[in-house]
Protein backbone atom coordinates (compact mmCIF):
# COMPACT_ATOMS: atom_id res chain seq x y z
CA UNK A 1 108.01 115.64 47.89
CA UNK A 2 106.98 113.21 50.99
CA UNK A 3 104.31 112.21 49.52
CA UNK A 4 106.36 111.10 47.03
CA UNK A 5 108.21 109.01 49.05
CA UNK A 6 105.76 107.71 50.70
CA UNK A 7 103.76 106.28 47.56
CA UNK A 8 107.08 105.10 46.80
CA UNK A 9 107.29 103.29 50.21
CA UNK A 10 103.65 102.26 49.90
CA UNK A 11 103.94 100.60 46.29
CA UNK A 12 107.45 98.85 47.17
CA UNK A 13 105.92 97.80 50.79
CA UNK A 14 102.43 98.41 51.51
CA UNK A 15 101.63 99.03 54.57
CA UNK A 16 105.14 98.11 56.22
CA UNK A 17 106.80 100.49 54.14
CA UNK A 18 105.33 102.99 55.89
CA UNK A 19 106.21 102.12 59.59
CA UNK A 20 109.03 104.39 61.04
CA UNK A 21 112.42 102.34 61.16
CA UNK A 22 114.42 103.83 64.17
CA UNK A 23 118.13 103.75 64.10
CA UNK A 24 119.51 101.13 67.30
CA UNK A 25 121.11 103.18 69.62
CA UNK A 26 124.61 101.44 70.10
CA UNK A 27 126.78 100.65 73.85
CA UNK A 28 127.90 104.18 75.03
CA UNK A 29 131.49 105.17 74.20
CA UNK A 30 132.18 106.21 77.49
CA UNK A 31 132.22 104.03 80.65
CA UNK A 32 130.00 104.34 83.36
CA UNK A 33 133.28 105.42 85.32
CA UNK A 34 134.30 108.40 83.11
CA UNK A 35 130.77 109.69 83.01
CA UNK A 36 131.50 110.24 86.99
CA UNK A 37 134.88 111.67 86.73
CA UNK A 38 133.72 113.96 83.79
CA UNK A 39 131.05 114.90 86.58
CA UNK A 40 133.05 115.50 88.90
CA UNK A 41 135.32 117.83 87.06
CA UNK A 42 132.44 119.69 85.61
CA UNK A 43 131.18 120.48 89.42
CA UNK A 44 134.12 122.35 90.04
CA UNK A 45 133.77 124.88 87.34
CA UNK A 46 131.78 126.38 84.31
CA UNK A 47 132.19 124.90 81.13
CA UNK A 48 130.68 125.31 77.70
CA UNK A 49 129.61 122.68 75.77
CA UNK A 50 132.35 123.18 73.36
CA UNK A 51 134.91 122.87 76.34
CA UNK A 52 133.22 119.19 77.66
CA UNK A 53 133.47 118.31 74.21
CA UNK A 54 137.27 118.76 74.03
CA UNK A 55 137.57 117.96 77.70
CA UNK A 56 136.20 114.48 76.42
CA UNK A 57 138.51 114.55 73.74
CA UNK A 58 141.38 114.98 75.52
CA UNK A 59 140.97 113.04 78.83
CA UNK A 60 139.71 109.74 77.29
CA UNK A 61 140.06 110.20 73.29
CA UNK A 62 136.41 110.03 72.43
CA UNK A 63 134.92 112.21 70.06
CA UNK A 64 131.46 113.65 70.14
CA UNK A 65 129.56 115.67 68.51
CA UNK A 66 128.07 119.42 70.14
CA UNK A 67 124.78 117.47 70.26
CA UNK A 68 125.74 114.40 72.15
CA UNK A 69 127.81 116.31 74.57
CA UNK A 70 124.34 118.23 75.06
CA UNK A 71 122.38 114.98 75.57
CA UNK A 72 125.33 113.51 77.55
CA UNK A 73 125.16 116.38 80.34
CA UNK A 74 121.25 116.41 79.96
CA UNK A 75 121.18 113.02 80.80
CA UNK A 76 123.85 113.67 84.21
CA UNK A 77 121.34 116.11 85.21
CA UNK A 78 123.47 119.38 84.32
CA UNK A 79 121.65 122.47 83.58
CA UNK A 80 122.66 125.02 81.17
CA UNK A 81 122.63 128.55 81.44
CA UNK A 82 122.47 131.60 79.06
CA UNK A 83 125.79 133.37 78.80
CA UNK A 84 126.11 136.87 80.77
CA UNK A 85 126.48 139.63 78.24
CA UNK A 86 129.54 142.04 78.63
CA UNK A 87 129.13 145.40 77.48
CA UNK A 88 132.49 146.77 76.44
CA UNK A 89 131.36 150.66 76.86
CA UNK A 90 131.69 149.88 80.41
CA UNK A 91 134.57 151.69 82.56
CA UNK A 92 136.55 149.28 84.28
CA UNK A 93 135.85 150.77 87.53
CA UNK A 94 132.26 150.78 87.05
CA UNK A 95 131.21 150.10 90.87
CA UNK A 96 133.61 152.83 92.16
CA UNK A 97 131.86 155.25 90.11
CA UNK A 98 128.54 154.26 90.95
CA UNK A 99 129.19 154.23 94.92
CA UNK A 100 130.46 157.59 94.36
CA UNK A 101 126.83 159.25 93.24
């Protein structure tokens, strides 16, 4: 099917058809001073990405997508981390019974 396309581009174009076009990235939604106070909530707690995004939303009624909240944190040098699995066979006073033995 690309080559398809391509043929398609080729015949229409020649050679120029074939060159990539890149979308233009466009001004950032978000000013250079919300990207710091949106840092400096985030370093006060643990968020998912899911939670920035409506933390966005909320605090300065911009809307992103999951993706763009991802690059947007990449790009403030926050690091993700895999959730901590909860196994819910386990006693609630799991320790206790554990310094016991």
């Amino acid at each position: 099917m690309m080559g398809y396309l391509w043929q398609k581009k080729w015949n229409a174009e020649g050679y120029r058809g074939l060159i990539p076009r890149y979308a233009r990235k466009g001004p950032s939604k978000m000013s250079p001073d919300q990207r710091e106070a949106l840092k400096e909530k985030l370093k006060h707690g643990q968020y998912t990405t899911a939670q920035v995004r409506d933390m966005i939303r909320e605090k300065f009624g911009i809307q992103y997508t999951m993706k763009q909240v991802w690059v947007i944190l990449k790009k403030m040098g926050m690091r993700h981390a895999k959730p901590y699995s909860h196994d819910k066979r386990r006693p609630v006073n799991a320790e206790n019974i554990l310094k016991k033995t």
